[in-house]
Protein backbone atom coordinates (compact mmCIF):
# COMPACT_ATOMS: atom_id res chain seq x y z
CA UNK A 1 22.84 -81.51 -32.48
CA UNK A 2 24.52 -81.80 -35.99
CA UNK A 3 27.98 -82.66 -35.96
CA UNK A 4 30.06 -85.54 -37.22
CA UNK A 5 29.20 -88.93 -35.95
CA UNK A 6 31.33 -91.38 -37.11
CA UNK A 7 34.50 -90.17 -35.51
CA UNK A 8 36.38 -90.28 -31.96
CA UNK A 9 35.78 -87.64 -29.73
CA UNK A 10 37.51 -87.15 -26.11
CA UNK A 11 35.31 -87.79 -22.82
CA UNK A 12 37.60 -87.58 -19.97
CA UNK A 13 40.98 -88.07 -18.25
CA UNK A 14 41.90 -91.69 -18.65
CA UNK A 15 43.02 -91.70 -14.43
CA UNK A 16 39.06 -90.30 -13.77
CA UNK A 17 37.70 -93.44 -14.49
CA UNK A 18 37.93 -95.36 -10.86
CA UNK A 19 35.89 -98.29 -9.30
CA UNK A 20 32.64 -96.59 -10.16
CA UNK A 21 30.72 -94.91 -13.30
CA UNK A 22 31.91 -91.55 -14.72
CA UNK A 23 28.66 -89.98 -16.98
CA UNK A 24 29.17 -87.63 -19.77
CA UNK A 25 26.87 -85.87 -22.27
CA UNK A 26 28.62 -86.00 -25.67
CA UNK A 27 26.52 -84.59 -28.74
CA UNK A 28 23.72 -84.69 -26.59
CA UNK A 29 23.73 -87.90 -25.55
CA UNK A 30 23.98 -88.74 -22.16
CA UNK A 31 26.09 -91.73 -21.42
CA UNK A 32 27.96 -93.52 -18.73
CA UNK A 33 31.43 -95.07 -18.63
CA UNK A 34 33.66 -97.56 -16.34
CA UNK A 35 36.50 -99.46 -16.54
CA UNK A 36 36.00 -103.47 -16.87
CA UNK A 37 38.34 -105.68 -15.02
CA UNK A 38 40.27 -106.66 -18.47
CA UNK A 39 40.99 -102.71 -18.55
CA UNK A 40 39.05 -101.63 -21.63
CA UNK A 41 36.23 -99.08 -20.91
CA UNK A 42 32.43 -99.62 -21.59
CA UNK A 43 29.88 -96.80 -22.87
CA UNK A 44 26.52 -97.25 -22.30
CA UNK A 45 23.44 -95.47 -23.10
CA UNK A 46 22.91 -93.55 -19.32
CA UNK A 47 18.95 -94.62 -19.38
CA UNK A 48 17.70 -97.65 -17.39
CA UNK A 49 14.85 -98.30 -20.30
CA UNK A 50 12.21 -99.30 -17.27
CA UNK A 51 11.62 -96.50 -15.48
CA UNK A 52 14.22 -93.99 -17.65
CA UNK A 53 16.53 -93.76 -14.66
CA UNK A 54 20.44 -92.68 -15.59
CA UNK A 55 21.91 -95.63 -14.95
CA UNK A 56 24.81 -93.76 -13.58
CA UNK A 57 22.11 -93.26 -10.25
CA UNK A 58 22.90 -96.89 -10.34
CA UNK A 59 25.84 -99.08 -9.05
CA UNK A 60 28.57 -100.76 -10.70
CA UNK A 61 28.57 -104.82 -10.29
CA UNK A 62 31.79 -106.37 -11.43
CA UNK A 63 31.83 -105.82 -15.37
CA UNK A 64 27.64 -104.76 -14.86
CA UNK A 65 25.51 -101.89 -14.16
CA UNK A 66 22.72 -102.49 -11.18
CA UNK A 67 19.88 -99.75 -11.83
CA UNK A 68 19.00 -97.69 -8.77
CA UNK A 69 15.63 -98.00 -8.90
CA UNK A 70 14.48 -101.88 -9.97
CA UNK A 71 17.60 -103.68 -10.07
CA UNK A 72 17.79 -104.53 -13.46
CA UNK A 73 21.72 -105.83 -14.71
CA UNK A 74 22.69 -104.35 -17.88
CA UNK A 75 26.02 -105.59 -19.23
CA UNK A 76 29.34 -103.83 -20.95
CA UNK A 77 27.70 -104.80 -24.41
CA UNK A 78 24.21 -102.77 -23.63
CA UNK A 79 22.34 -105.81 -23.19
CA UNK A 80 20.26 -106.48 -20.02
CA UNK A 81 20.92 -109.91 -18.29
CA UNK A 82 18.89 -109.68 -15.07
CA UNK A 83 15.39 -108.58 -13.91
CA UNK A 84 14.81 -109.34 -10.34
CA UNK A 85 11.64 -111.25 -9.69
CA UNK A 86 10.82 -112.37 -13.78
CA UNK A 87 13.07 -115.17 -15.01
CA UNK A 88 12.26 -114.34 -18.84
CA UNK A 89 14.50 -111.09 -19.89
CA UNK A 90 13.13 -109.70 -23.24
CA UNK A 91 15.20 -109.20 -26.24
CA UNK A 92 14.16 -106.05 -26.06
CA UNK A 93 15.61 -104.39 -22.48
CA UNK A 94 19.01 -103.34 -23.68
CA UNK A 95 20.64 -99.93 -24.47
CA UNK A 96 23.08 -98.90 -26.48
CA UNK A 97 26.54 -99.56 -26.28
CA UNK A 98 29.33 -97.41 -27.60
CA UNK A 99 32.99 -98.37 -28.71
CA UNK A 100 35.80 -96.95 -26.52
CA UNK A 101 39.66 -96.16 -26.89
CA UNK A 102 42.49 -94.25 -25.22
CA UNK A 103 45.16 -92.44 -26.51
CA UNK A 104 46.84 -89.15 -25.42
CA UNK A 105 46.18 -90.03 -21.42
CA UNK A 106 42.20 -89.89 -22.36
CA UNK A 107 39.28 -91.71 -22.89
CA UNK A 108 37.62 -91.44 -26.29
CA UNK A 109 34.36 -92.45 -27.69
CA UNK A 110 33.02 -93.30 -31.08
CA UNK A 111 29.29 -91.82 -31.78
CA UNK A 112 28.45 -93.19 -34.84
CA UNK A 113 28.32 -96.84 -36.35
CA UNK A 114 29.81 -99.14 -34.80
CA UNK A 115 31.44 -101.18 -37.59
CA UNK A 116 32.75 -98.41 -38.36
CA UNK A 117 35.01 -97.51 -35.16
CA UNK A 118 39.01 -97.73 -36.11
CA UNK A 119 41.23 -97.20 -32.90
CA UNK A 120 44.04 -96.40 -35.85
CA UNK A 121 42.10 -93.42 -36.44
CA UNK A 122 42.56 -92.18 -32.62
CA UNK A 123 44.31 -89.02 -32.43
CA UNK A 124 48.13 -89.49 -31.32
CA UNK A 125 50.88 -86.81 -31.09
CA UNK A 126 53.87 -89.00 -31.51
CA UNK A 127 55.96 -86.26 -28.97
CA UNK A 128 53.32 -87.82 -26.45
CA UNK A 129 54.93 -90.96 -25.67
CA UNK A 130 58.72 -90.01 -26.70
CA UNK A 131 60.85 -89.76 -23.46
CA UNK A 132 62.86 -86.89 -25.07
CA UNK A 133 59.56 -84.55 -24.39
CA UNK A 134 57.16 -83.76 -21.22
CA UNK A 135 53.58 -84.48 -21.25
CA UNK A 136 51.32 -82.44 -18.61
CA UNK A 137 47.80 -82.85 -18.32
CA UNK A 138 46.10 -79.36 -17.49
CA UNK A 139 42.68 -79.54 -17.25
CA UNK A 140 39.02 -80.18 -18.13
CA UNK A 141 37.62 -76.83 -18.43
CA UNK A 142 33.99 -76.46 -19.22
CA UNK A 143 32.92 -73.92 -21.78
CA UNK A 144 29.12 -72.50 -21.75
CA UNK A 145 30.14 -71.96 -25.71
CA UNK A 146 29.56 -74.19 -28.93
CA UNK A 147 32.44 -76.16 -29.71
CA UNK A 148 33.01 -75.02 -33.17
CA UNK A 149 33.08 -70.92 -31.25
CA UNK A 150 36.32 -72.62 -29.66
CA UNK A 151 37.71 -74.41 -32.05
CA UNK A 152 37.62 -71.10 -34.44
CA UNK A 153 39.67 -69.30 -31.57
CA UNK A 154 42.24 -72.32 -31.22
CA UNK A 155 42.53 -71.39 -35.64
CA UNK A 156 43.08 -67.98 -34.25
CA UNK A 157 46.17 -66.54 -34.24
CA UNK A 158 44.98 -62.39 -34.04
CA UNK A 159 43.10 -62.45 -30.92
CA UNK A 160 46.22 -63.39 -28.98
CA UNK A 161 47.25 -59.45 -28.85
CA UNK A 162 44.33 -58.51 -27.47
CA UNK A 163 43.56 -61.73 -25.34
CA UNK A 164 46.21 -63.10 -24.14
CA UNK A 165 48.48 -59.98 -22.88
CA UNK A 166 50.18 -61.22 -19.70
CA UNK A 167 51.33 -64.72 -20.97
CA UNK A 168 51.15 -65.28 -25.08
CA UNK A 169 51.48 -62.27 -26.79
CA UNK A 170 54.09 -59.40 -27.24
CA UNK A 171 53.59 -55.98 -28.95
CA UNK A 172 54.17 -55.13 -32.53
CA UNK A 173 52.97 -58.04 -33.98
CA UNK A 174 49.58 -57.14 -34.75
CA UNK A 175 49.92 -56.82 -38.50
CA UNK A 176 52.07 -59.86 -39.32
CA UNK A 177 49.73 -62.23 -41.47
CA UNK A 178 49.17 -65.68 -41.46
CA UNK A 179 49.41 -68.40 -43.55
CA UNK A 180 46.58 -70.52 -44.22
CA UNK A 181 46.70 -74.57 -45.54
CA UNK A 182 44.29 -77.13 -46.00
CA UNK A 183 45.35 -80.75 -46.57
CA UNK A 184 43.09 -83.57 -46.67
CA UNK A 185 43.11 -84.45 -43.02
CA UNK A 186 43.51 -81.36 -41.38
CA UNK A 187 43.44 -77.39 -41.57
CA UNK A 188 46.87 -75.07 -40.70
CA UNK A 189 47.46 -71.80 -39.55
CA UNK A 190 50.37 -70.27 -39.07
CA UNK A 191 52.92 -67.57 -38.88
CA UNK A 192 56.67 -66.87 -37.97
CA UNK A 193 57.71 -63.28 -36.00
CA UNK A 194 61.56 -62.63 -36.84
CA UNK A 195 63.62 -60.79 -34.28
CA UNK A 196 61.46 -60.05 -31.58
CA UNK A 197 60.41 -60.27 -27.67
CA UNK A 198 60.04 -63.80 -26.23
CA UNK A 199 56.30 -64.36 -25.22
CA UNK A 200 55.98 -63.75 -21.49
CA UNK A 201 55.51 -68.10 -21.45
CA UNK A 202 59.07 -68.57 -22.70
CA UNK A 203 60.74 -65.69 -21.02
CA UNK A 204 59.94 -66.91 -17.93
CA UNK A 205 62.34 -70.10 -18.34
CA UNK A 206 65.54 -67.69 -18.83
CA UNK A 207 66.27 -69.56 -20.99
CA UNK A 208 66.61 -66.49 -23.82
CA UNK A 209 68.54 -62.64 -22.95
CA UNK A 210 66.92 -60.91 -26.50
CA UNK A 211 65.06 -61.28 -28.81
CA UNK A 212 63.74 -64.07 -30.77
CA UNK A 213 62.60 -65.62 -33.79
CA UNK A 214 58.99 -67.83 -32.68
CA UNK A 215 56.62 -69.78 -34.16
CA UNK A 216 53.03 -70.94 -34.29
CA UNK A 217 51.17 -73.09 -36.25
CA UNK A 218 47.51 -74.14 -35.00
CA UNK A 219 46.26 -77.50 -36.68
CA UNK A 220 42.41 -78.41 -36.59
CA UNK A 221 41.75 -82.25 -37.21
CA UNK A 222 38.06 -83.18 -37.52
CA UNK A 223 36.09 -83.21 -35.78
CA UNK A 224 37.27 -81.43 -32.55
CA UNK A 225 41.70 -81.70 -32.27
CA UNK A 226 43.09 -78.24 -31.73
CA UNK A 227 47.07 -78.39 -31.41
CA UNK A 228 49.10 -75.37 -31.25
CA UNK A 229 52.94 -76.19 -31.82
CA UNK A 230 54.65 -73.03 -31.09
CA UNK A 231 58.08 -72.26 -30.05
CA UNK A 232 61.20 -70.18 -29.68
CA UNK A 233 64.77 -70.01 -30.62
CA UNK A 234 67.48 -67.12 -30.90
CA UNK A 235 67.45 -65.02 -33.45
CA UNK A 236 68.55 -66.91 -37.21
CA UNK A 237 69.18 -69.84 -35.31
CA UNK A 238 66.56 -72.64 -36.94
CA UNK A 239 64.12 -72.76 -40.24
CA UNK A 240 60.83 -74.08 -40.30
CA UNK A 241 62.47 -77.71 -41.07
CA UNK A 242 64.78 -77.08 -38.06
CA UNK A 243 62.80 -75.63 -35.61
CA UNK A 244 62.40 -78.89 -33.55
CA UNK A 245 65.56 -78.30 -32.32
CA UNK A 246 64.68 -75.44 -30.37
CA UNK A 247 62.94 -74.81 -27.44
CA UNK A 248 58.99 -76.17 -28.37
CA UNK A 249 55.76 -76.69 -26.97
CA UNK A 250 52.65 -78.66 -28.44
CA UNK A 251 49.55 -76.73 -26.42
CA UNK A 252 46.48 -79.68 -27.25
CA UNK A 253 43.35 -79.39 -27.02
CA UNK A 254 40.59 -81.87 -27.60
CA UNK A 255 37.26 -80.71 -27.23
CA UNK A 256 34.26 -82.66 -26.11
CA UNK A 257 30.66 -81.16 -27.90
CA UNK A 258 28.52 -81.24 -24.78
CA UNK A 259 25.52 -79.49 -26.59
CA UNK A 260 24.95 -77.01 -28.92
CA UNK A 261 25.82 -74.57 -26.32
CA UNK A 262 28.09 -76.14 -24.04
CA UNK A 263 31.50 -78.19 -24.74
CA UNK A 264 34.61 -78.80 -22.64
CA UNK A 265 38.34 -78.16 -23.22
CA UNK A 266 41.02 -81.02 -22.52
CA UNK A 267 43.96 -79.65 -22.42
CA UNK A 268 47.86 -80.94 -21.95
CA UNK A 269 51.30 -79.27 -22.87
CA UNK A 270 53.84 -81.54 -24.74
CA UNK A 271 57.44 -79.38 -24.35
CA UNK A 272 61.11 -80.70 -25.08
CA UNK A 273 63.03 -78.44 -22.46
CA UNK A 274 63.61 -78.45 -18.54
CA UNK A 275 61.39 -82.12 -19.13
CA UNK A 276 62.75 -82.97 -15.40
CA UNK A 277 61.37 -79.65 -13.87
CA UNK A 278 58.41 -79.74 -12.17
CA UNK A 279 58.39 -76.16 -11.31
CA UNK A 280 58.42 -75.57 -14.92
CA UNK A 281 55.12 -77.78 -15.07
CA UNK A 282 53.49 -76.05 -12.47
CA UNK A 283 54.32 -72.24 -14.12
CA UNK A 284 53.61 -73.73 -17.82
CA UNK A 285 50.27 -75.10 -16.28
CA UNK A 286 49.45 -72.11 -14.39
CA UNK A 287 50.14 -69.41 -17.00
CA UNK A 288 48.35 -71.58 -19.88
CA UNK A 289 45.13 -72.37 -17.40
CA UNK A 290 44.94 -68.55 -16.83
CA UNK A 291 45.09 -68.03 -20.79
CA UNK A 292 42.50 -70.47 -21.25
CA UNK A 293 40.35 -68.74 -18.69
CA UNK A 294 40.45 -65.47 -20.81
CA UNK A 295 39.35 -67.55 -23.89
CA UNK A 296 36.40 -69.04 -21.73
CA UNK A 297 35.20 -65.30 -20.57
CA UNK A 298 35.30 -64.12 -24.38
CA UNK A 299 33.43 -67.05 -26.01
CA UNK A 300 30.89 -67.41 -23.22
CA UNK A 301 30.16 -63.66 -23.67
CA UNK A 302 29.71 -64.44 -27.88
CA UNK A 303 27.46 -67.46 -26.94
CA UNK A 304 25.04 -65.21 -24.82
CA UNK A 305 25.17 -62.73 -28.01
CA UNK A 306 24.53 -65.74 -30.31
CA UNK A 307 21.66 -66.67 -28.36
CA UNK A 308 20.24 -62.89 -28.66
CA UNK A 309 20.76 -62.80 -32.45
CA UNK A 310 20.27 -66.10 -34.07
CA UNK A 311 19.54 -64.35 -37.36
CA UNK A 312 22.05 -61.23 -37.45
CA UNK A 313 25.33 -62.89 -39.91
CA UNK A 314 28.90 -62.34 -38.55
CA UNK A 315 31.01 -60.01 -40.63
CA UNK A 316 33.72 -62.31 -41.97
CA UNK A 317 37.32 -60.36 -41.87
CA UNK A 318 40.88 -61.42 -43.15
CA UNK A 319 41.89 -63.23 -40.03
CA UNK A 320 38.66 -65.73 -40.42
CA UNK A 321 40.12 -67.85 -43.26
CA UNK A 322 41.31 -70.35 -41.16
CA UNK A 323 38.31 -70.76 -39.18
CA UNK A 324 36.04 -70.88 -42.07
CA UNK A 325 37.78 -73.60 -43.85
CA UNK A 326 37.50 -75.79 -40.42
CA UNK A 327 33.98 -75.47 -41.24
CA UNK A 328 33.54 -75.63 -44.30
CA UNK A 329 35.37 -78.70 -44.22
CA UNK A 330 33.32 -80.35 -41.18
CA UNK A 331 30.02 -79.24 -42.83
CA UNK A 332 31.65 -81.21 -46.14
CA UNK A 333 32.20 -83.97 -43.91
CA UNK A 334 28.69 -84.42 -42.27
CA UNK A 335 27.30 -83.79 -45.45
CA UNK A 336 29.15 -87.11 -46.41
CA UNK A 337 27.83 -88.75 -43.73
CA UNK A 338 24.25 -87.77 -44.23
CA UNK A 339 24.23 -88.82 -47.66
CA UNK A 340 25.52 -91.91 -47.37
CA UNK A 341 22.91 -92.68 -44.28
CA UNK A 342 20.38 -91.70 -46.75
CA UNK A 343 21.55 -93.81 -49.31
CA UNK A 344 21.79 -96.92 -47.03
């Protein structure tokens, strides 16, 4: 599977790590996680090396992994410290180790060189941790689709007409364009709709009588950050320095490459309204889960298409800018990668 390597990339809820091992597939690797008693996470290659057992059949010995099948004690660091019955361990029975970090209420893991693993380089919404705003974990919702299928539809402004009818999108906007930016660290897409209806999401919180002006701009951040920040506010009431100010959401999404045909969808709302409510949680978390679910049924149905026609191009249309500069610029960025590899 050909994606970036050396970069973070989420693997679960922070809380889902308990007293035992949590295993994950990330860019086809299959790997299993726990929590050590000084509270940082290990990431070990999920293969006993004897017998190729996960080691997540195993059990989980203090700061250790017990295989299932021999008893062999790998450590947090990969390397194996106990065969039972042979006093001599080889150099050799180990597996590999990945580095860890957590940030945004998950657990993150780096899949390329080690040395090269910066926690400063963890993604962070700074509304995250600012008391003034609500964060509310949704979900982990697995997608039979390739990752970069949903990250082009989180760059996607259009299909929110035709997707997204009961909870995101009002009528008439169908022709308002989008603007499209590309900085150095991530790609922007956005747009602004000028006196009209609130989105069914915000009109549910009363908290508007007409129309609106509203907001959304959808940032990509290699290799796999989706964040929406899209919001409402009466009619001339705030600018696109201003609109902070105004009722606002920050939908995030950080997306886990399972495969080249399967990835899953983290997925939290950051708001700074009603942040006391927790009936607005649970209809903010309902409504978005049941948007989400219409983006799963649509790019599950393109992968199966996909799969029929590996060789039969996409027609590229206006609203694809955004989603082919999020490629371009991760296939600039592996391309980095790859040379430099080769160079070493």
């Amino acid at each position: 599977m050909e994606c970036l390597r050396n970069a973070w990339y989420p693997v679960c809820r922070a809380n889902a790590l308990d007293e035992g091992l949590f295993a994950q597939q990330v860019l086809g690797e299959r790997i299993v996680f726990f929590r050590k008693s000084d509270g940082n996470v290990a990431a070990l290659e999920d293969l006993c090396p004897h017998r190729f057992l996960p080691l997540s059949k195993g059990r989980r010995c203090g700061d250790s992994i017990e295989c299932g099948y021999h008893g062999l004690v790998f450590e947090a660091d990969g390397r194996c410290s106990r065969i039972p019955g042979q006093p001599v361990v080889p150099s050799s029975a180990k597996v590999r180790s990945y580095p860890t970090g957590e940030s945004m209420g998950l657990i993150w893991i780096w899949m390329g060189e080690p040395l090269m693993a910066d926690l400063s380089r963890l993604y962070r919404l700074p509304q995250y941790d600012d008391h003034r705003w609500r964060a509310v974990h949704g979900g982990s919702l697995p997608n039979r689709a390739n990752y970069l299928s949903l990250c082009d539809n989180l760059l996607d402004p259009s299909h929110v007409t035709y997707v997204h009818k009961s909870t995101l999108a009002t009528p008439g906007v169908k022709d308002v364009p989008v603007t499209v930016e590309t900085t150095a660290e991530e790609i922007i897409v956005w747009r602004w709709l000028l006196d009209s209806p609130p989105i069914p999401v915000f009109a549910k919180t009363g908290l508007f009588k007409g129309n609106v002006d509203r907001w959304h701009y959808y940032h990509f951040t290699p290799p796999s950050s989706c964040v929406i920040d899209f919001g409402t506010a009466d009619v001339g009431a705030v600018t696109k320095e201003t609109r902070h100010t105004a009722p606002q959401i920050y939908a995030c999404h950080f997306i886990t490459p399972i495969d080249d045909r399967n990835c899953v969808d983290h997925w939290l709302h950051v708001r700074n309204f009603s942040i006391a409510d927790k009936a607005v949680d649970a209809q903010l978390t309902a409504d978005l889960a049941g948007a989400f679910l219409e983006d799963k049924a649509i790019l599950e149905a393109i992968q199966i298409e996909a799969d029929r026609w590996p060789d039969r191009p996409q027609l590229k249309i206006g609203v694809d800018t955004g989603p082919v500069r999020m490629r371009r610029m991760l296939d600039k960025l592996i391309d980095g990668e790859r040379k430099r590899e080769n160079a070493a």
